[in-house]
Protein backbone atom coordinates (compact mmCIF):
# COMPACT_ATOMS: atom_id res chain seq x y z
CA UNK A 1 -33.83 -31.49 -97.87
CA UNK A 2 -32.99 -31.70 -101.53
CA UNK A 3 -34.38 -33.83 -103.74
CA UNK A 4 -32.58 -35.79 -106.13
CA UNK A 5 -34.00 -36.68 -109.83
CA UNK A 6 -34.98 -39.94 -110.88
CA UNK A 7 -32.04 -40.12 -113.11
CA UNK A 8 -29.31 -39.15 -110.64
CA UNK A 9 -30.57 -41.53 -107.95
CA UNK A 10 -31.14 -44.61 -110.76
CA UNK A 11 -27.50 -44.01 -111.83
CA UNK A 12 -26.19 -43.74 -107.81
CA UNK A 13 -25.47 -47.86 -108.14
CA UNK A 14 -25.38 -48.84 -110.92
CA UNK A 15 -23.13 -51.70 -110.84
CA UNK A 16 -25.03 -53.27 -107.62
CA UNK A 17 -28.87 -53.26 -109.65
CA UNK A 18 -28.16 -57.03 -110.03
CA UNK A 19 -27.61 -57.82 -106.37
CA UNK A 20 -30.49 -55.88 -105.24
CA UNK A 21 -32.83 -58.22 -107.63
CA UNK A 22 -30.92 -61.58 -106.28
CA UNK A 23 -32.15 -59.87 -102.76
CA UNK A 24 -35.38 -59.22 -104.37
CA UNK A 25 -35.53 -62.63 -105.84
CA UNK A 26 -34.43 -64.38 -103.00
CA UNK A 27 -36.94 -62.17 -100.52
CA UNK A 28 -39.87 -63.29 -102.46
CA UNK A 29 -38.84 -67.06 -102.32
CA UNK A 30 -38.61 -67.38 -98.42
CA UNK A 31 -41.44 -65.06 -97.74
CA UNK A 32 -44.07 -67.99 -97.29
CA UNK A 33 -41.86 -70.18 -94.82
CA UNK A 34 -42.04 -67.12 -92.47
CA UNK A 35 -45.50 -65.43 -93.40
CA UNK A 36 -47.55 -69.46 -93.74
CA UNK A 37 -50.99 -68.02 -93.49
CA UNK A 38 -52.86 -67.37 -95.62
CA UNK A 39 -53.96 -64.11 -95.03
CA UNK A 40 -50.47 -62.84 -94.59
CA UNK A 41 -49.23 -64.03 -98.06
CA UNK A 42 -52.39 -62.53 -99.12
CA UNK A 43 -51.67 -58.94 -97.73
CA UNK A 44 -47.48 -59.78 -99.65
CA UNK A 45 -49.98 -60.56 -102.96
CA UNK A 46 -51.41 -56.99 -103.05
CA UNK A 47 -47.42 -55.75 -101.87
CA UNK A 48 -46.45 -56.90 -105.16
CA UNK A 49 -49.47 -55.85 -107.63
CA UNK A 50 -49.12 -52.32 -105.71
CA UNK A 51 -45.58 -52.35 -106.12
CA UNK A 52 -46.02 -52.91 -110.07
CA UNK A 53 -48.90 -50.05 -110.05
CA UNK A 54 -47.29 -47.07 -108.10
CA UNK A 55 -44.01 -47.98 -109.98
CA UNK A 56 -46.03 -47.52 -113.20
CA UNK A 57 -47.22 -44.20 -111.75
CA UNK A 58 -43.55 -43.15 -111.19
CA UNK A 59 -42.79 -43.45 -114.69
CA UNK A 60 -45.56 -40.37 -115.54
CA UNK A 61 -44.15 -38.33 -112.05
CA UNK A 62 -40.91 -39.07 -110.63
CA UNK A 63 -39.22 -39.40 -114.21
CA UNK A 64 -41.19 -37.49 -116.59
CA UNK A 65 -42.56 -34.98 -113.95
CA UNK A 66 -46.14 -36.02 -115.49
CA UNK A 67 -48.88 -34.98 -112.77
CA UNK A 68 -51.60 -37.86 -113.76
CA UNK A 69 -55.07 -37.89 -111.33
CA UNK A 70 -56.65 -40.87 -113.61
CA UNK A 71 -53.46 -43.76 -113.29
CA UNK A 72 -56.12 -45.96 -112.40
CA UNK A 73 -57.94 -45.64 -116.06
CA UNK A 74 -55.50 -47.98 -116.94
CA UNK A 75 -54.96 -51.06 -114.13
CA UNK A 76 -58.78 -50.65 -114.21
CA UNK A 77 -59.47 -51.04 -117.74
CA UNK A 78 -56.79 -53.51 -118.15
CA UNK A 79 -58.07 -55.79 -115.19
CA UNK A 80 -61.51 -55.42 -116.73
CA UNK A 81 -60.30 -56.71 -120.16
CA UNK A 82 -58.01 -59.33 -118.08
CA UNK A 83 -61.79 -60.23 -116.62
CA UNK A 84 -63.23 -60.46 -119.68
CA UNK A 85 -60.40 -63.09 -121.05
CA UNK A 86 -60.84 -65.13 -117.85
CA UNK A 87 -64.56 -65.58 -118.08
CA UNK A 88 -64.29 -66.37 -121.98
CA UNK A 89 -62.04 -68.97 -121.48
CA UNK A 90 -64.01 -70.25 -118.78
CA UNK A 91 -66.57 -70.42 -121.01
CA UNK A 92 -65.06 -72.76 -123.62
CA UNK A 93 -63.05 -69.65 -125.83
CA UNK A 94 -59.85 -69.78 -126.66
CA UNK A 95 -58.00 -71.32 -123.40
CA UNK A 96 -55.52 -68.80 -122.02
CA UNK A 97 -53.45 -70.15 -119.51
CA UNK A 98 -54.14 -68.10 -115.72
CA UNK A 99 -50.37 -67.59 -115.79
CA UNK A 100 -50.79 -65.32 -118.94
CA UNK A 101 -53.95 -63.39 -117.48
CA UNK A 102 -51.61 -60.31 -115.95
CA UNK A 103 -49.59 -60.01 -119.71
CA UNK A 104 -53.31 -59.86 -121.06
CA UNK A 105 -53.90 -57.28 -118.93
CA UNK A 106 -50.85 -55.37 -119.51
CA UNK A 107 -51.15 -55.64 -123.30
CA UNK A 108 -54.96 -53.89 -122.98
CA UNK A 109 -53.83 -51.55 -120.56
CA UNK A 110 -51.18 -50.51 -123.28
CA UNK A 111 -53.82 -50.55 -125.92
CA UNK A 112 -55.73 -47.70 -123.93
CA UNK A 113 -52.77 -45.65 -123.57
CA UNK A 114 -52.30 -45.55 -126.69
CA UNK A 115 -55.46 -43.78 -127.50
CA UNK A 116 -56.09 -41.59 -124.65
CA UNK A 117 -52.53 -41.00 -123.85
CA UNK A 118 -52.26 -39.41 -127.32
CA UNK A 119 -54.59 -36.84 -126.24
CA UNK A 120 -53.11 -36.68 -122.50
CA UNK A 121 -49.67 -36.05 -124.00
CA UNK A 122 -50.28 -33.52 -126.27
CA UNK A 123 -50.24 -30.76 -123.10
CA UNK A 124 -47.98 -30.77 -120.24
CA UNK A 125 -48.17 -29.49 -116.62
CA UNK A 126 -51.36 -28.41 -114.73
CA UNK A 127 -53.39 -29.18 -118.46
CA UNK A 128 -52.05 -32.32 -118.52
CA UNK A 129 -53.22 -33.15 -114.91
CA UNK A 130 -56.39 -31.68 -115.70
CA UNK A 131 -57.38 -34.05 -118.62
CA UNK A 132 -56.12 -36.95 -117.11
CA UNK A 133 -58.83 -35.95 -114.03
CA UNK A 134 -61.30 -35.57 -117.24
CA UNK A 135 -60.59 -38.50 -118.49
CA UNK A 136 -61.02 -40.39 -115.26
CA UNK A 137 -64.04 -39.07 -114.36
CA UNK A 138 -65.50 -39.77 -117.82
CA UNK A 139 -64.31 -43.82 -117.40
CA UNK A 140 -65.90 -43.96 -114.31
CA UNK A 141 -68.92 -42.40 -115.53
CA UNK A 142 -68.95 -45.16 -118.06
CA UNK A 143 -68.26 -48.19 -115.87
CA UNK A 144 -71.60 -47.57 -114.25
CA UNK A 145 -73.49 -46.89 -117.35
CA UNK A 146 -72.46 -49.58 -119.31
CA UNK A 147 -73.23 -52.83 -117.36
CA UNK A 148 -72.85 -55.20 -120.26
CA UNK A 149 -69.07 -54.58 -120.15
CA UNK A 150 -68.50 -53.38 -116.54
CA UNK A 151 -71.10 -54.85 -114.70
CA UNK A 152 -72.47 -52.37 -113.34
CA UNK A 153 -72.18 -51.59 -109.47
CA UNK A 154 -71.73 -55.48 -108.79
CA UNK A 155 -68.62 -55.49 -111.18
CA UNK A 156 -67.59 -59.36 -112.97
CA UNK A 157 -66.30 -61.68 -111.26
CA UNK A 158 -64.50 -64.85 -112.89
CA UNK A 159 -62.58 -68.15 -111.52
CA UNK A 160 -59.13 -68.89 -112.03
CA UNK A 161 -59.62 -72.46 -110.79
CA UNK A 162 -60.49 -73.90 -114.16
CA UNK A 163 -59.00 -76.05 -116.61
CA UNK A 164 -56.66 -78.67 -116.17
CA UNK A 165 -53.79 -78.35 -113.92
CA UNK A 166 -50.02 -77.76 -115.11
CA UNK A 167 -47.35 -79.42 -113.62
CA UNK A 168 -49.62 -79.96 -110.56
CA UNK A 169 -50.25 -76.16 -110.25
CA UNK A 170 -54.27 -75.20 -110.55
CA UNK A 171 -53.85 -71.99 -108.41
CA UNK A 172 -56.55 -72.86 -105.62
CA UNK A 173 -54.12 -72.27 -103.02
CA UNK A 174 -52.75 -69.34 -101.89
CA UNK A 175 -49.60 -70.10 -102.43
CA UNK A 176 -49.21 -70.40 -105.93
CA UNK A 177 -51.42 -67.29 -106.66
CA UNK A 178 -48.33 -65.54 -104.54
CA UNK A 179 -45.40 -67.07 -106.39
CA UNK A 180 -47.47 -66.29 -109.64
CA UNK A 181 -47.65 -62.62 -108.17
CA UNK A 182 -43.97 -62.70 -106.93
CA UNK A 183 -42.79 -63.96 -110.36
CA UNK A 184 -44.67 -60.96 -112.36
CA UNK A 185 -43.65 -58.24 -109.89
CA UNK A 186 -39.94 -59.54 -110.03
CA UNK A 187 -40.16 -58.92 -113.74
CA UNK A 188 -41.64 -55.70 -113.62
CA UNK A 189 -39.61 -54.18 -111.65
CA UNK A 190 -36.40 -55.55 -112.90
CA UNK A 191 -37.72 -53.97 -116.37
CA UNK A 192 -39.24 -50.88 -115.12
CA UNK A 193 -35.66 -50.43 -113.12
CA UNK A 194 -34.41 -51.11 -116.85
CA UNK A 195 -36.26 -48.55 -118.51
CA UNK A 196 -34.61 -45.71 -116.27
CA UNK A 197 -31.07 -46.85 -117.88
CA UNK A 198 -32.27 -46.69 -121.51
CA UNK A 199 -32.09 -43.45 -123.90
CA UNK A 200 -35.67 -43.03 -123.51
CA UNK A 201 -35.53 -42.77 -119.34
CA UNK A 202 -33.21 -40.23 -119.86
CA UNK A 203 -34.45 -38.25 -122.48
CA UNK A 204 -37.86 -38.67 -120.00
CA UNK A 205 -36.05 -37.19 -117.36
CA UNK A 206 -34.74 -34.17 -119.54
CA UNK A 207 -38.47 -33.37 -120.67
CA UNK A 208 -38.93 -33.70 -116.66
CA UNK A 209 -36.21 -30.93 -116.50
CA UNK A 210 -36.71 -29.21 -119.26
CA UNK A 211 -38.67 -29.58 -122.22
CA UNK A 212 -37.68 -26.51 -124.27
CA UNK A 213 -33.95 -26.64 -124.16
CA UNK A 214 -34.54 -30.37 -125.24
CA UNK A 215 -36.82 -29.22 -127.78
CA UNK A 216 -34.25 -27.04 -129.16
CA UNK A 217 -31.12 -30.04 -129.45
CA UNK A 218 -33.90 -31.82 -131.84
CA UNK A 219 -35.92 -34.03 -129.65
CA UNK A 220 -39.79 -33.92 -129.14
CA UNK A 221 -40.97 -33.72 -125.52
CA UNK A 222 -44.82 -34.88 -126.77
CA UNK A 223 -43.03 -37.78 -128.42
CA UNK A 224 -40.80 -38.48 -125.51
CA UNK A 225 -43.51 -38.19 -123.27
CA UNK A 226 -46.11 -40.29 -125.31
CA UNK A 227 -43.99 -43.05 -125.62
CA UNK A 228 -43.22 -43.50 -121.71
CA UNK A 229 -47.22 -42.94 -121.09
CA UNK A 230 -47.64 -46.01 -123.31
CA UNK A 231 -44.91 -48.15 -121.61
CA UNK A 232 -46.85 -47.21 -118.29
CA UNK A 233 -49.97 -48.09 -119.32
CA UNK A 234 -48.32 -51.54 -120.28
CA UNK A 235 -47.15 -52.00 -116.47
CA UNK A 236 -50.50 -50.32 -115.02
CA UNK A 237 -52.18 -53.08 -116.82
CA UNK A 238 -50.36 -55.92 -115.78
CA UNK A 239 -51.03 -54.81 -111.89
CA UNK A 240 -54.92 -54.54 -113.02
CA UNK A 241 -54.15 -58.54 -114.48
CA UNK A 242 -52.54 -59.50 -111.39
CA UNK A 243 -55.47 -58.06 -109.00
CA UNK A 244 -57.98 -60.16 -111.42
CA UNK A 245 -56.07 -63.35 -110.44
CA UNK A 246 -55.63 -62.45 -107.12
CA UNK A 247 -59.13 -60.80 -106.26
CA UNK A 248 -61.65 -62.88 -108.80
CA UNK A 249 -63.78 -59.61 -109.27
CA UNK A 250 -63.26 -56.21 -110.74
CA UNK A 251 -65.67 -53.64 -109.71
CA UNK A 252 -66.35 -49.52 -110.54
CA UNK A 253 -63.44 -48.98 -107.66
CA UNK A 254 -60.42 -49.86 -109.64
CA UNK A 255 -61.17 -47.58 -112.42
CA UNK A 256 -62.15 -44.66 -109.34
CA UNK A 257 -60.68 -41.56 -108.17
CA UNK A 258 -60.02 -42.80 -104.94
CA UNK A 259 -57.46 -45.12 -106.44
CA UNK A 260 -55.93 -43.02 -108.82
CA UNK A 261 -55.01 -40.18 -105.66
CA UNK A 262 -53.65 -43.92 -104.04
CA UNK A 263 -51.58 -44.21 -106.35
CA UNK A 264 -50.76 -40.35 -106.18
CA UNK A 265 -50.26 -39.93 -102.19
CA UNK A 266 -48.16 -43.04 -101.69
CA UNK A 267 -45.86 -42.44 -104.40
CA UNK A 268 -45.21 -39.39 -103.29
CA UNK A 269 -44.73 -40.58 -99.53
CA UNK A 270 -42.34 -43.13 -100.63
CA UNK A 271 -40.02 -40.89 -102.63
CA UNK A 272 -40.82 -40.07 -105.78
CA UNK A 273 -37.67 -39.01 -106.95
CA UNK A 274 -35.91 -42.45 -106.37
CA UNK A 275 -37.08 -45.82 -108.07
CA UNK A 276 -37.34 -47.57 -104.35
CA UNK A 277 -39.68 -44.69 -103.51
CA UNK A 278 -42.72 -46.08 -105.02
CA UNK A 279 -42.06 -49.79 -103.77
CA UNK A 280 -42.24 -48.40 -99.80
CA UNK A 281 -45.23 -46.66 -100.79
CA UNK A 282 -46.78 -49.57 -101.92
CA UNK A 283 -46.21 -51.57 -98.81
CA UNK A 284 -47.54 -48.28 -97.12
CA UNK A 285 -50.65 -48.49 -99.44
CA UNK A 286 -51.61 -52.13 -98.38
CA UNK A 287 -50.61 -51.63 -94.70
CA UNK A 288 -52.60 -48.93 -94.57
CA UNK A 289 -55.89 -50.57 -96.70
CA UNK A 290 -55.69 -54.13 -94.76
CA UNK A 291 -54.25 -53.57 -91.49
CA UNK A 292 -54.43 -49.75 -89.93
CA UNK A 293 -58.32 -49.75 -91.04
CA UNK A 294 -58.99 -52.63 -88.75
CA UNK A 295 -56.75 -51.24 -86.21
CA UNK A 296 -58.37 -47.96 -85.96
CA UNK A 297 -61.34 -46.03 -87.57
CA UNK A 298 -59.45 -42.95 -87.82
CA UNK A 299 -56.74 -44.68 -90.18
CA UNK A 300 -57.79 -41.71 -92.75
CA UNK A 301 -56.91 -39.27 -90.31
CA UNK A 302 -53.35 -40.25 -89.50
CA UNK A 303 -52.48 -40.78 -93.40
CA UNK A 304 -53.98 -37.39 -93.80
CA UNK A 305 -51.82 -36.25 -90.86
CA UNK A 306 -48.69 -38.11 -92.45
CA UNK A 307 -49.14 -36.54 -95.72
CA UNK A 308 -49.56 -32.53 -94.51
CA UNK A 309 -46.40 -33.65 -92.43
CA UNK A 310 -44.25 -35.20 -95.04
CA UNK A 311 -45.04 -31.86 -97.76
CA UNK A 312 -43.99 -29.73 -95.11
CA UNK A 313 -41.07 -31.18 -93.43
CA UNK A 314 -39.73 -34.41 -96.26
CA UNK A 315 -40.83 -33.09 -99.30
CA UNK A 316 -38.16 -35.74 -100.82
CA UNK A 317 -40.37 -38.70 -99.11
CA UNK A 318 -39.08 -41.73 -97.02
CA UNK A 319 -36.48 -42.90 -99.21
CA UNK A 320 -35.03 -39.33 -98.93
CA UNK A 321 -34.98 -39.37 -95.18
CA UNK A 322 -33.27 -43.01 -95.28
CA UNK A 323 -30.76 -42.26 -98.18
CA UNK A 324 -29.57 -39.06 -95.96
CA UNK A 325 -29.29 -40.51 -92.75
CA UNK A 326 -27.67 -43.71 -94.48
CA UNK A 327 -24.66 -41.06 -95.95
CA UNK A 328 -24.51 -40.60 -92.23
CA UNK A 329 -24.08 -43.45 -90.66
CA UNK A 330 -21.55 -44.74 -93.17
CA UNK A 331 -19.18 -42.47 -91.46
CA UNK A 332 -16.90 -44.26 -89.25
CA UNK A 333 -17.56 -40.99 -86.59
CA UNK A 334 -20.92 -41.57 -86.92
CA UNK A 335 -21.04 -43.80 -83.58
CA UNK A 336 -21.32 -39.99 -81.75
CA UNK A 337 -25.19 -39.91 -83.55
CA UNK A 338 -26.52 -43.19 -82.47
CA UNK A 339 -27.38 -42.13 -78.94
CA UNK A 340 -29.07 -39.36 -80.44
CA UNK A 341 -30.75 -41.11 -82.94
CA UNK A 342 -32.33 -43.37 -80.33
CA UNK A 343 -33.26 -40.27 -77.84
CA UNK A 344 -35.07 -38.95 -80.45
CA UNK A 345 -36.62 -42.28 -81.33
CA UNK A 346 -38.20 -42.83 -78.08
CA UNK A 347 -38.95 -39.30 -77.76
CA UNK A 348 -41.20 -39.74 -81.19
CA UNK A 349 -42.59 -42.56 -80.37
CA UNK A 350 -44.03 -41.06 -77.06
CA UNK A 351 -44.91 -38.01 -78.90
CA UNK A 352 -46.94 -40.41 -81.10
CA UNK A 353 -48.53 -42.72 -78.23
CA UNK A 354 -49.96 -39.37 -76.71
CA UNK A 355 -51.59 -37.87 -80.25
CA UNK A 356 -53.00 -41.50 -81.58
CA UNK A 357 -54.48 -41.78 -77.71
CA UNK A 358 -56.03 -38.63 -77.37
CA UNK A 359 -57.53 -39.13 -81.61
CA UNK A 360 -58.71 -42.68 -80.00
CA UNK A 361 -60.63 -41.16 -77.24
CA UNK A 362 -62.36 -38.67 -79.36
CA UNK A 363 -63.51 -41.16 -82.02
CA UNK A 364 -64.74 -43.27 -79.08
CA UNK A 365 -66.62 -40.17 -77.18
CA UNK A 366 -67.87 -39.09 -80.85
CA UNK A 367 -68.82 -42.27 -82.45
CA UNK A 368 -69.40 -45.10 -80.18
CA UNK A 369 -70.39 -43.64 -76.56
CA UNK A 370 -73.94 -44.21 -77.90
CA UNK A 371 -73.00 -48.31 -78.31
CA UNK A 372 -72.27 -48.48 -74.51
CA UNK A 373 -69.02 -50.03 -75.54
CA UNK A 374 -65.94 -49.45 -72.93
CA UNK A 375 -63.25 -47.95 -74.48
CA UNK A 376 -60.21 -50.32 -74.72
CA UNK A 377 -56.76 -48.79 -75.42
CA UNK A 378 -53.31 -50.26 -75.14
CA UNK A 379 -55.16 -53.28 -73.35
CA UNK A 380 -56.33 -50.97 -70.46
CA UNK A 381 -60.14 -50.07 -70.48
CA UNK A 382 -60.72 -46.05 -70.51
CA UNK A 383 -63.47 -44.07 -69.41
CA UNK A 384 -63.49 -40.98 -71.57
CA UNK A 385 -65.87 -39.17 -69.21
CA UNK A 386 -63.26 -38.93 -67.32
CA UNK A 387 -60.41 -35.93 -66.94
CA UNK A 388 -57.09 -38.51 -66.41
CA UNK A 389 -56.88 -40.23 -70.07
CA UNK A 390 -57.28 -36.36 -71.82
CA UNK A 391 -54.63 -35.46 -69.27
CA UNK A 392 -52.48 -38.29 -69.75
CA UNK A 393 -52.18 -38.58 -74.02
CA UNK A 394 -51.97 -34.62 -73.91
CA UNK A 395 -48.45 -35.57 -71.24
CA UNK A 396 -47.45 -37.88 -73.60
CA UNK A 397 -47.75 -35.48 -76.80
CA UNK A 398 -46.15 -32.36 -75.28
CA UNK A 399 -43.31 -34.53 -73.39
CA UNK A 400 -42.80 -36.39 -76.38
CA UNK A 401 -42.58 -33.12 -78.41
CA UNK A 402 -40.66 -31.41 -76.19
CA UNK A 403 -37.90 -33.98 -75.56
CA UNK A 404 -37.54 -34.29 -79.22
CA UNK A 405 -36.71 -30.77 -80.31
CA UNK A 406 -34.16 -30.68 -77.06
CA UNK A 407 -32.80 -34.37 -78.62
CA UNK A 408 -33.18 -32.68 -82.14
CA UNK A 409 -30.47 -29.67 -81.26
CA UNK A 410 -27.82 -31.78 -80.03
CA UNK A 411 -28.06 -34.57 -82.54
CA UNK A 412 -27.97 -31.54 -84.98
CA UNK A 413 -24.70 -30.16 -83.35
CA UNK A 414 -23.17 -33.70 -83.29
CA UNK A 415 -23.60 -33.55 -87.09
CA UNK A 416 -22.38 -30.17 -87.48
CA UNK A 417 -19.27 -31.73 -85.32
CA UNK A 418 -18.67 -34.61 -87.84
CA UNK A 419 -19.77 -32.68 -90.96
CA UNK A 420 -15.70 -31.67 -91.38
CA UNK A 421 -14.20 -34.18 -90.90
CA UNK A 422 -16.74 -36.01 -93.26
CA UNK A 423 -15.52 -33.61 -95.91
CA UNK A 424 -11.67 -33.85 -95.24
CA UNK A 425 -11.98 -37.90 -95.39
CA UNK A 426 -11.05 -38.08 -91.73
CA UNK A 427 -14.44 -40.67 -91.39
């Protein structure tokens, strides 16, 4: 499956960028009449500050083809800075409004770019991935040495609740800290979304491409690629500001490898190569964090699974697959595919069911046979001892599997079938 650039897909729709962010807009407005809990407009909160930080991360890899392992330098050390501002106006400094805490944030995170990106730049490729790992490792190194400004392994921690309340609004309720959120990720994305239209986007996307040839009409690729390391340090900052207001604490994790290869692997299973990419790997990033680690202590394994899967088979990531199939089903003779489409479905799905039961039952006869704990699956108790639940998720898996590369052939020759006609404007 090919994959388009950055620059071809931002310029697919051009003229319908300002419906998508009425949708956007409007999507963010009604989200608390259906999600009321609090812990649910929590979990959209994160959406949106991982939203603003793996669209950052684009900026360095889908459009400038810049491999960076240390993004997370930069929301760290601008939500540490962000932390900084809130406790020192807490503490009778100058009052910065809460609202403003994410913009301080981004401004810092901009301010380190600006220094280490300069030496980051200056190298592209595998060296350029290799100091940005440096780099990372080094900051990490130094949040746990230097406790007086990062706290050490307890982190700072701050309170947003303070001060005297504007319009009514003192963010101690959910709710507002989520429209605050909403607001700033609106923004950023609309201007991120912006950036890919301007003469710098596309002179990032040539460097992508090819960095001598542009070299050679007069244009500096270290410039070029300086300049959009800077502008996403400025949006990788504002996410770190937006965590500080959301979370109240900043600890030696946001600064961490483990975030900056977050940032990395859902990018890259979103769809790198299209701006939407990076927004469905950020809701895949939370979902994954906050709800598939309570659902199952193997969540590591299946996003390990996911990710060997999607390098081999969807290179392109999700928004690849759905921009493809989408092509498809715009065809009027595409009616002939939906039967196939949903064979395939179930046969997935059942494929699925049997390889998540029979992971299930070896975590449980691995890791908890020693607690005495029954095993509960699908809300039907298990005994793992037993012969008939290894029997009946390896059924499921090889059905499944089987039934979906029979499914796969014929949906493939209904395409072939339509493909034509597709071509001669018969659909």
């Amino acid at each position: 499956m090919n994959r388009p650039t950055t620059g071809h897909s931002a310029r697919a729709q051009p003229n319908h960028a300002g419906r998508w962010m009425v949708f956007f807009a409007a999507l963010i407005a009604v989200a608390p009449w259906f999600f009321g809990s609090p812990f649910s407009q929590a979990v959209l909160t994160q959406m949106g500050i991982a939203m603003v930080a793996c669209l950052s991360f684009n900026i360095l890899l889908g459009q400038g083809g810049m491999l960076s392992f240390g993004h997370a330098v930069y929301t760290g050390l601008g939500a540490y800075m962000a932390m900084h501002v809130l406790q020192w106006s807490g503490a009778g400094g100058w009052p910065v409004p809460i609202s403003l805490i994410p913009l301080v944030g981004g401004i810092c995170g901009m301010g380190f770019a600006v220094v280490l990106g300069f030496v980051t730049t200056r190298k592209s490729g595998t060296t350029l991935a290799m100091i940005t790992l440096g780099l990372a490792e080094l900051v990490f190194a130094m949040s746990l040495m230097f406790s007086d400004f990062f706290g050490g392994e307890a982190g700072l921690s701050g309170n947003r609740v303070q001060g005297m309340p504007v319009w009514g609004v003192d963010f101690k309720s959910q709710t507002q800290v989520y429209f605050l959120i909403g607001a700033y990720t609106w923004v950023c994305v609309g201007l991120m979304y912006a950036f890919t239209q301007t003469p710098l986007g596309r002179l990032l996307n040539a460097v992508r491409d090819n960095a001598e040839r542009l070299s050679f009409i007069g244009y500096q690729p270290q410039r070029v690629r300086y300049l959009a390391f800077i502008i996403a340090g400025f949006f990788a900052g504002v996410s770190g500001g937006m965590a500080v207001v959301h979370f109240e604490i900043v600890t030696a994790e946001v600064v961490g490898a483990a975030r900056s290869g977050a940032y990395l692997l859902f990018t890259f299973l979103g769809g790198s190569g299209f701006f939407v990419g990076p927004i469905i790997g950020a809701v895949g990033m939370v979902v994954s964090g906050v709800l598939l680690s309570e659902w199952s202590a193997a969540w590591l394994l299946y996003l390990g699974l996911l990710f060997v899967g999607m390098v081999m088979y969807a290179p392109g990531g999700l928004a690849s697959i759905g921009v493809w199939h989408l092509r498809w089903m715009s065809a009027h003779a595409c009616a002939r595919l939906w039967g196939w489409y949903g064979a395939m479905l179930a046969s997935a799905v059942l494929a699925c069911l049997g390889a998540t039961s029979a992971i299930e039952f070896f975590y449980h006869q691995q890791l908890q046979t020693t607690t005495g704990q029954p095993m509960r699956w699908l809300g039907m108790p298990w005994d793992t001892e037993q012969a008939l639940p290894w029997l009946a998720a390896a059924l499921a898996l090889f059905s499944g599997l089987a039934c979906l590369a029979f499914f796969k052939r014929r949906w493939q020759q209904a395409l072939a079938e339509i493909e034509p006609l597709q071509r001669q404007g018969k659909t």
